[in-house]
Protein backbone atom coordinates (compact mmCIF):
# COMPACT_ATOMS: atom_id res chain seq x y z
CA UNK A 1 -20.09 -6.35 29.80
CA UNK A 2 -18.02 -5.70 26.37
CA UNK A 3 -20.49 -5.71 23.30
CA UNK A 4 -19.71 -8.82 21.03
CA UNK A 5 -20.28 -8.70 17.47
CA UNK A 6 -21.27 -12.26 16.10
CA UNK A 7 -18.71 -14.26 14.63
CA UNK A 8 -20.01 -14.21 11.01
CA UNK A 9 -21.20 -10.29 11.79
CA UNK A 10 -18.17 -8.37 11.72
CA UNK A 11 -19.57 -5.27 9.42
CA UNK A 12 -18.23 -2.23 8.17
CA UNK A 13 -21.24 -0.57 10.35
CA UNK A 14 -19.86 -2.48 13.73
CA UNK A 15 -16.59 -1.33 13.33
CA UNK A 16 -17.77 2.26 13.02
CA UNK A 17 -18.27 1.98 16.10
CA UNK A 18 -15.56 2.31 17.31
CA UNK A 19 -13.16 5.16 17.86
CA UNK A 20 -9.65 3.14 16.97
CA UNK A 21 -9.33 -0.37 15.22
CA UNK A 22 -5.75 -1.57 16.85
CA UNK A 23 -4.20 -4.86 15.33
CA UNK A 24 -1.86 -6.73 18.19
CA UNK A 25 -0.32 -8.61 15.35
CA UNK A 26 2.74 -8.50 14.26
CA UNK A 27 4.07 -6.55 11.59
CA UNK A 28 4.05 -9.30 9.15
CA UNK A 29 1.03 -10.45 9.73
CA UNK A 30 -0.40 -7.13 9.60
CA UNK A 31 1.26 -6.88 6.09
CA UNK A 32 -0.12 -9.60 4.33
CA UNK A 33 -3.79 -8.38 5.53
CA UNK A 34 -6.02 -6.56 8.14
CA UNK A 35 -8.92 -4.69 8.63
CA UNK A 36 -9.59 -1.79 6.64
CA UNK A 37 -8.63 1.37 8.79
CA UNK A 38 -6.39 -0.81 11.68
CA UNK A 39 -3.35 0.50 12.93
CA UNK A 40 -0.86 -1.91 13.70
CA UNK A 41 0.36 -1.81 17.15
CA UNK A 42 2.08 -5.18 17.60
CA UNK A 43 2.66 -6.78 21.19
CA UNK A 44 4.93 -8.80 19.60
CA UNK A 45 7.41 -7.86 16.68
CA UNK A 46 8.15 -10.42 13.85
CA UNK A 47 11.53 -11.30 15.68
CA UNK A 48 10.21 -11.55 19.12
CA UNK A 49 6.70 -13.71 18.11
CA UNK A 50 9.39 -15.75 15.91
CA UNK A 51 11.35 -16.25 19.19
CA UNK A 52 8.84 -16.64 21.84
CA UNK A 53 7.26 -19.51 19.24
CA UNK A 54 10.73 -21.74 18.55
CA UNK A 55 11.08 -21.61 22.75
CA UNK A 56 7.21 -22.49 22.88
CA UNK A 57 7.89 -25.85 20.35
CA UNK A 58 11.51 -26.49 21.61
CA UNK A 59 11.32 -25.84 25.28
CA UNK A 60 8.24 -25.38 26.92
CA UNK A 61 4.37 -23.86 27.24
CA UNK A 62 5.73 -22.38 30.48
CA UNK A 63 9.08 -20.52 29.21
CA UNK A 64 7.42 -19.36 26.23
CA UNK A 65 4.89 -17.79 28.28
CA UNK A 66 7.10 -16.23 30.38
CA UNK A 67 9.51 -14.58 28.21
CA UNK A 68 6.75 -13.24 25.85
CA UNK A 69 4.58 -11.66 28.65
CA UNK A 70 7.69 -9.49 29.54
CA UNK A 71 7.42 -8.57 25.71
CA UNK A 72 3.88 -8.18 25.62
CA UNK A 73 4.03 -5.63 28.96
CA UNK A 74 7.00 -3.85 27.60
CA UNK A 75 5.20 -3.23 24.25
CA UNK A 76 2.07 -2.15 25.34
CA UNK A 77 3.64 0.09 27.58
CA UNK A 78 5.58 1.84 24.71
CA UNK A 79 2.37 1.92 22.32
CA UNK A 80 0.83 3.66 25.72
CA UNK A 81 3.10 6.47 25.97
CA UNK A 82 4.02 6.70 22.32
CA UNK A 83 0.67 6.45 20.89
CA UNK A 84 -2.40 6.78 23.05
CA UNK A 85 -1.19 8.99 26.26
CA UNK A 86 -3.56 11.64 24.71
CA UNK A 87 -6.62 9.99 24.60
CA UNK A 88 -10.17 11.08 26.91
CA UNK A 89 -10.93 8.22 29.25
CA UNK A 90 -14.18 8.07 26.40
CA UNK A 91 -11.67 6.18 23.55
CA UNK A 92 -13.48 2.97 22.68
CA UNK A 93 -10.58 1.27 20.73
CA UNK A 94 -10.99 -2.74 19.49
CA UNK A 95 -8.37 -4.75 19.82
CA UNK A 96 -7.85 -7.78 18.05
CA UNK A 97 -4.85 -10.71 17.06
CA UNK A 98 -5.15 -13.66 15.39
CA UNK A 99 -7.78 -15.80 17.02
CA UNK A 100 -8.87 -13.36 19.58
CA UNK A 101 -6.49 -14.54 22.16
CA UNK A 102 -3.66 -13.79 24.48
CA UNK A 103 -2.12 -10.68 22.55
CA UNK A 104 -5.08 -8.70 22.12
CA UNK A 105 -6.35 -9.95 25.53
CA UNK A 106 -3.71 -8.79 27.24
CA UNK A 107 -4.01 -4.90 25.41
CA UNK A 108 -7.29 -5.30 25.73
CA UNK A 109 -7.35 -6.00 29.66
CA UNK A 110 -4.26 -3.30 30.59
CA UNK A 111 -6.07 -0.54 28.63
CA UNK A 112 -9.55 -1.49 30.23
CA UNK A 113 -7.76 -1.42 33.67
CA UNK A 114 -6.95 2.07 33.30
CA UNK A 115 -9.93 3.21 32.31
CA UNK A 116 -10.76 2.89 28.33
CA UNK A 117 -13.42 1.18 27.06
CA UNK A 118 -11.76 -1.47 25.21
CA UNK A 119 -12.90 -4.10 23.36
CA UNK A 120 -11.46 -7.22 21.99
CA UNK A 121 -12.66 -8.55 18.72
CA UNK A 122 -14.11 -11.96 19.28
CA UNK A 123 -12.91 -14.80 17.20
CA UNK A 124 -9.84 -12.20 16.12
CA UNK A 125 -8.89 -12.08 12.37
CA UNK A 126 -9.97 -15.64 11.26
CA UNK A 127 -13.27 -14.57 12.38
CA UNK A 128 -12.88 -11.70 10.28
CA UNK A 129 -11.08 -13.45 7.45
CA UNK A 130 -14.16 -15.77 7.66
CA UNK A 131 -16.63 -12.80 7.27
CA UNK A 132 -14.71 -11.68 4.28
CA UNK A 133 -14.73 -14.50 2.19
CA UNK A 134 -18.48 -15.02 3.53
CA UNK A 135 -19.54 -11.49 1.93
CA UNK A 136 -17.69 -11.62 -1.08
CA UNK A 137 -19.32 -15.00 -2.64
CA UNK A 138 -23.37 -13.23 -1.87
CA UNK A 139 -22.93 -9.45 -1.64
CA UNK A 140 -21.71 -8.72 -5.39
CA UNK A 141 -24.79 -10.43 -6.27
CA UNK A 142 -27.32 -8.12 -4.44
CA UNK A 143 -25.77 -4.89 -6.63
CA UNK A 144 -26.65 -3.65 -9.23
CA UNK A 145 -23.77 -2.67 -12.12
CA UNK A 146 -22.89 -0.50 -14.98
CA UNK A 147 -19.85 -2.30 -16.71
CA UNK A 148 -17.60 0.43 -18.47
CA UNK A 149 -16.20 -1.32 -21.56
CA UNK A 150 -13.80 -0.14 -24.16
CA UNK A 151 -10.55 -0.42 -25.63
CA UNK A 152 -6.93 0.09 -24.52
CA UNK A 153 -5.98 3.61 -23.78
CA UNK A 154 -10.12 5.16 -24.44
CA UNK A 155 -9.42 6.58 -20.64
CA UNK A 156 -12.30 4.25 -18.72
CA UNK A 157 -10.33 4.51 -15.16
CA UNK A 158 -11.12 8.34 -16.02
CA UNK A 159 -14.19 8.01 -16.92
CA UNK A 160 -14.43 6.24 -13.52
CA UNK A 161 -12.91 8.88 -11.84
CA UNK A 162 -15.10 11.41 -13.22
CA UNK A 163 -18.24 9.57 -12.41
CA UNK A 164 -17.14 9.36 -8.74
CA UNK A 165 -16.49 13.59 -8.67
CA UNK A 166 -20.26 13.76 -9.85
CA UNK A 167 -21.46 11.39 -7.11
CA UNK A 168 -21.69 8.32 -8.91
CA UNK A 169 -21.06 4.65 -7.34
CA UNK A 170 -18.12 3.53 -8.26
CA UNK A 171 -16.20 0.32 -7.62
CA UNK A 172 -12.57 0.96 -8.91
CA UNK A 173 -10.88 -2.53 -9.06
CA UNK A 174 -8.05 -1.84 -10.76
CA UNK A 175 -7.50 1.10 -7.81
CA UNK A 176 -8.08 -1.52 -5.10
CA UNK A 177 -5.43 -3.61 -6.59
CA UNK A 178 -2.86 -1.23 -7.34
CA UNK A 179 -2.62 -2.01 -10.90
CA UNK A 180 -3.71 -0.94 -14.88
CA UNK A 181 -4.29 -4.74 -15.18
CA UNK A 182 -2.44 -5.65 -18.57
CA UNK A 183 1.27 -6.37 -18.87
CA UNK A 184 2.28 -3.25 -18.34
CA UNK A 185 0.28 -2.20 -15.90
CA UNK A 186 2.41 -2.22 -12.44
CA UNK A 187 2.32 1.04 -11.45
CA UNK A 188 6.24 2.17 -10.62
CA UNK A 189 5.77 3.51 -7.08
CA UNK A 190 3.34 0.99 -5.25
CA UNK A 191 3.44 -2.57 -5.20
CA UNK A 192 0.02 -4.59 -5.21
CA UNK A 193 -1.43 -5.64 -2.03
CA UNK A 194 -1.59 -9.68 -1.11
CA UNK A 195 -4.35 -11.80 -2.22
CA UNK A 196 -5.92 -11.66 1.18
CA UNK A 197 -5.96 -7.60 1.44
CA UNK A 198 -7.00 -7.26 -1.99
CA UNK A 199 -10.13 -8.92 -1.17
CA UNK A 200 -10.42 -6.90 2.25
CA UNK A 201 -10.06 -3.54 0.05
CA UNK A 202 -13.05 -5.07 -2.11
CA UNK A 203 -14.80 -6.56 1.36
CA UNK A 204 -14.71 -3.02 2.36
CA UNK A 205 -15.33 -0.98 -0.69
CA UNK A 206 -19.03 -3.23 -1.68
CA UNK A 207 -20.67 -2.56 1.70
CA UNK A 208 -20.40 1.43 1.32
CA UNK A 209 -23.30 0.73 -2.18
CA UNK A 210 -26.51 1.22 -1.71
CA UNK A 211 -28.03 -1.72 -3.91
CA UNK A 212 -31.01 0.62 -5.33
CA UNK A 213 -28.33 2.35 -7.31
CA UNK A 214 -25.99 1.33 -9.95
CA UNK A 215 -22.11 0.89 -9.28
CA UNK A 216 -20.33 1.88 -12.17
CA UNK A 217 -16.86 -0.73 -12.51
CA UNK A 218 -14.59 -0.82 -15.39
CA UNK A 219 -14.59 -4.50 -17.15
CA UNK A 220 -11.70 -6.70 -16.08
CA UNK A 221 -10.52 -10.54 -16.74
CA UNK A 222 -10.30 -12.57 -14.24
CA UNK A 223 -6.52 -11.31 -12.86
CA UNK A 224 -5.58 -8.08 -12.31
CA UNK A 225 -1.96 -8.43 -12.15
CA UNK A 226 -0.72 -11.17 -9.37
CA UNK A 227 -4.33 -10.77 -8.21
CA UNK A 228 -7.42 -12.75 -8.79
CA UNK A 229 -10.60 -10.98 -8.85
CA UNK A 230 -13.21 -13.17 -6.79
CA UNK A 231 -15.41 -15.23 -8.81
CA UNK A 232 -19.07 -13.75 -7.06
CA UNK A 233 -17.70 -10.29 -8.37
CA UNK A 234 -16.89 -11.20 -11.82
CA UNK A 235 -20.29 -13.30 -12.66
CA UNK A 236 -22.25 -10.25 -11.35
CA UNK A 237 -20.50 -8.00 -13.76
CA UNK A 238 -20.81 -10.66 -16.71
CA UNK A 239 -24.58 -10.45 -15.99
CA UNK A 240 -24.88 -6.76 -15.81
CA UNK A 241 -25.17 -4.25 -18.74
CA UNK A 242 -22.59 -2.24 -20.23
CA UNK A 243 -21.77 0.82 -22.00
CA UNK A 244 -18.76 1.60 -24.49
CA UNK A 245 -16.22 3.73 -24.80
CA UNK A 246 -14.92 4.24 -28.14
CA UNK A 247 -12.05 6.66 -29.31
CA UNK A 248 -9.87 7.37 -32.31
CA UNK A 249 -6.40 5.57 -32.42
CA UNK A 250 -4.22 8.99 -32.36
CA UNK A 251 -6.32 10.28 -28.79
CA UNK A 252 -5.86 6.92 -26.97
CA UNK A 253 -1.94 6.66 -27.92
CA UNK A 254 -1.86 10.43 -26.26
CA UNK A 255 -3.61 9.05 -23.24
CA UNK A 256 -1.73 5.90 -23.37
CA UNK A 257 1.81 8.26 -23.46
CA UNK A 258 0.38 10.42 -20.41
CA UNK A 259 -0.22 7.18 -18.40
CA UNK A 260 2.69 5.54 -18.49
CA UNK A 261 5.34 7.65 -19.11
CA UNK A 262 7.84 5.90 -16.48
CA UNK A 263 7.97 3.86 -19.34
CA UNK A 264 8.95 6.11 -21.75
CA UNK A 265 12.11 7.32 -19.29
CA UNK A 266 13.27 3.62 -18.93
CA UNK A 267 12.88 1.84 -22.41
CA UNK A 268 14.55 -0.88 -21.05
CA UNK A 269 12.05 -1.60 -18.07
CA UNK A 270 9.48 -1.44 -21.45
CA UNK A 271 11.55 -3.84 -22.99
CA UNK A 272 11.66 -6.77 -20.41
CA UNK A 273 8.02 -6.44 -20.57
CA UNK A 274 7.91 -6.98 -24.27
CA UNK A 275 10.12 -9.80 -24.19
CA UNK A 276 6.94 -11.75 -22.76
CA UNK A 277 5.12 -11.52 -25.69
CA UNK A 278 7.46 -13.53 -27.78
CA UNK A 279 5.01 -16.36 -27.81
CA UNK A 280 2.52 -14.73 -29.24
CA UNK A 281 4.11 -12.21 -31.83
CA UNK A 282 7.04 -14.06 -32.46
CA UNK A 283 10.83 -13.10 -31.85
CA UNK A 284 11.25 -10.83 -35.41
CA UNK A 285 8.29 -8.55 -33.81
CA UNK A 286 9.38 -8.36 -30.75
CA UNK A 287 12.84 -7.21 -31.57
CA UNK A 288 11.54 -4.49 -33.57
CA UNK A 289 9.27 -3.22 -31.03
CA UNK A 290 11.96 -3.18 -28.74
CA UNK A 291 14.31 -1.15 -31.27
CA UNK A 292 11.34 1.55 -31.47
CA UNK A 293 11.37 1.48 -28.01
CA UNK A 294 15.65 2.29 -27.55
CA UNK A 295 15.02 4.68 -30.66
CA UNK A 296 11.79 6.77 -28.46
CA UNK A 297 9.72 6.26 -31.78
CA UNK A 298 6.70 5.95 -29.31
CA UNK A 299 3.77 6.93 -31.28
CA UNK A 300 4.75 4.28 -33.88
CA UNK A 301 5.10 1.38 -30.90
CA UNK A 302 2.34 2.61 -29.32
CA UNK A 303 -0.33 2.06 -31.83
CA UNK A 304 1.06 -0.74 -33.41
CA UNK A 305 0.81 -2.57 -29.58
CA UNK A 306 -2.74 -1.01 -29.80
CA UNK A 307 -3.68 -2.36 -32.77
CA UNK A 308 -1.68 -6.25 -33.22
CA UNK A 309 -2.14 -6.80 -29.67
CA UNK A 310 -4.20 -5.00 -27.11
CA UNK A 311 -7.70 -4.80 -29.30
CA UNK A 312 -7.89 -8.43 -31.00
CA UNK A 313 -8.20 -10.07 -27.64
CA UNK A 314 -10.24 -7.22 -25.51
CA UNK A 315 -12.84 -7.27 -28.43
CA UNK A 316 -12.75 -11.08 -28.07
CA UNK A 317 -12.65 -11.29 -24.57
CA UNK A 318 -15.59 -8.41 -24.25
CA UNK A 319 -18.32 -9.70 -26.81
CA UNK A 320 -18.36 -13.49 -25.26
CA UNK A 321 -18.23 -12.22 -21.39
CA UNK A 322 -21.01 -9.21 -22.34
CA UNK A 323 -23.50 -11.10 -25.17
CA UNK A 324 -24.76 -6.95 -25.47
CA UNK A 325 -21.63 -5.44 -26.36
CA UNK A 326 -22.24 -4.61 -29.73
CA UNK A 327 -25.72 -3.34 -29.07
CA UNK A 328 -24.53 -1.49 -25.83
CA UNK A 329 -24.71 2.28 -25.60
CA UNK A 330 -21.65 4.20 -27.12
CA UNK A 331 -19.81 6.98 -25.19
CA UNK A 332 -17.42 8.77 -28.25
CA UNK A 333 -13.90 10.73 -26.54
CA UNK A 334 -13.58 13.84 -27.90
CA UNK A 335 -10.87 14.58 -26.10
CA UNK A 336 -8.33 12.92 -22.69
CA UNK A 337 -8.78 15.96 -20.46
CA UNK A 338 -10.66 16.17 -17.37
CA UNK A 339 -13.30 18.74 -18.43
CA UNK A 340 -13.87 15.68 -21.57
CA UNK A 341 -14.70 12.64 -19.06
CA UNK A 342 -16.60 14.86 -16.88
CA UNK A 343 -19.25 15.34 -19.88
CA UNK A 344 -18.80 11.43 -20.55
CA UNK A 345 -19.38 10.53 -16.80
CA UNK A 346 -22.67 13.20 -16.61
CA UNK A 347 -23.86 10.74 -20.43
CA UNK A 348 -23.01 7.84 -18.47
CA UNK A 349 -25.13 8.66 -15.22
CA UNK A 350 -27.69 9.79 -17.56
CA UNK A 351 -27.97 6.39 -19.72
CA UNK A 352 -27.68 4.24 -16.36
């Protein structure tokens, strides 16, 4: 009999279980979200499950049926020799589709027949979806944080990073999200995830904490980019403690330059950014950041963005989301490299 796990248990520890996580989906679907470490091995393509569902509503049940279970058999049999010839009759792969149903039934069922010990996921993704969005409104509460405040450009991602090298918990949201969460903060070769696999990078990322030890996570609003960062997460961090990082002006426009330098090769990708802030600085100050931009005067546009526009509202937004923050524990930068956040991150661990 195939092991089950419980329709609201679907765990980071059950799926270890396994040997291969294979989504049946198809690529779309697969896309938009899945299961941290799946593979996507679709019975059905995008084109054929968009196909096999127009005959299913225009013709019939029956026709549909038929014409997709010569796709389904051709697939699998492709993903068999392409993909999984090599494996010991031991593999314990688990399968899984959308609700559980015919196309991971069907991969399931072939690759039990010759001998692997398959499994299909019961319930499918909504079950999983379900568990998700189940986790993420009570786990964040049972943690414990360290919130890493600071200003623009005083280097808290590295300071992250550095606490993670020395063993520290960390929970990198902006990472998970694929984005330096301000205006500029896209990052130029990798698009942010959906909605839905945002929150299964997070899903994934909490249950690897042990909850008798702090997780370190850099303060955020409550978007990160296109993406919102789930409400559970966010009150747990406003309730938590937090430490400051604090840095002259002339060290966080170096960092600042070193970050996002694909800016400073395409002025006028900086530009179109800029032009969003007209509301708030007005057109006159816009136009002349933009002319510092075309001219590559960047230190001058850097901390003048620093100082009219980035720190007015982060100090704002910081002292009413952490009442502590001017009473919090003060890490000083001496310096951007990674030997400097290093001796920051061992303070940190220290102070935690």
């Amino acid at each position: 009999m195939n092991e089950q796990a419980p329709k609201a248990g679907i765990t980071l520890a059950y799926l270890a279980q396994f040997d291969d996580i294979i989504d049946a989906r198809s690529p779309g679907e697969f896309a938009e979200d899945h299961i941290p470490g799946a593979r996507n091995c679709p019975v059905l393509d995008n084109e054929e499950r968009a196909r096999v569902g127009t005959i299913y509503k225009q013709v019939s049940a029956f026709d549909a049926k038929k014409i997709g279970a010569a796709l389904v058999a051709k697939n699998i049999a492709r993903h068999i020799e392409e993909s999984f010839a090599a494996q010991p009759r031991t593999w314990r792969p688990l399968v899984y589709c959308w609700r559980g149903g015919s196309r991971s039934g069907a991969m399931t069922h072939i690759f039990s027949k010759i001998g692997w010990r398959a499994e299909q996921l019961d319930g499918g993704y909504k079950a999983y979806r379900r568990n998700v969005l189940e986790i993420l409104e009570t786990l964040p509460q049972r943690l414990t944080y360290r919130v890493i405040c600071g200003a623009t450009g005083t280097g808290k991602s590295r300071l992250l990073a550095a606490i993670a090298r020395l063993g520290g918990q960390v929970l990198d949201l902006e990472g998970l999200a694929a984005h330096r969460g301000s205006l500029l903060g896209n990052l130029p070769d990798e698009p942010q995830p959906s909605q839905k696999l945002f929150e299964s990078r997070l899903w994934a990322a909490l249950q690897q904490f042990d909850p008798a030890t702090p997780v370190f996570v850099e303060a955020e609003s409550k978007k990160i980019g296109n993406l919102r960062v789930p409400d559970a997460v966010l009150s747990a961090m406003w309730q938590s403690p937090c430490m400051r990082l604090e840095a002259a002006v002339p060290l966080r426009v170096a960092l600042l330059m070193e970050e996002y330098r694909h800016f400073l090769n395409d002025p006028q990708a900086l530009n179109a950014k800029l032009a969003f802030l007209v509301n708030l600085h007005g057109k006159e100050t816009i136009a002349r950041w933009q002319e510092a931009s075309l001219r590559h005067e960047w230190h001058t546009l850097v901390e003048e963005l620093l100082v009219r526009h980035y720190d007015p509202s982060y100090t704002r937004a910081s002292r009413s989301h952490y009442p502590d923050y001017d009473e919090s524990p003060v890490l000083a930068v001496n310096g951007i490299g990674e030997n400097d956040y290093d001796e920051l991150a061992k303070k940190a661990l220290e102070a935690a």
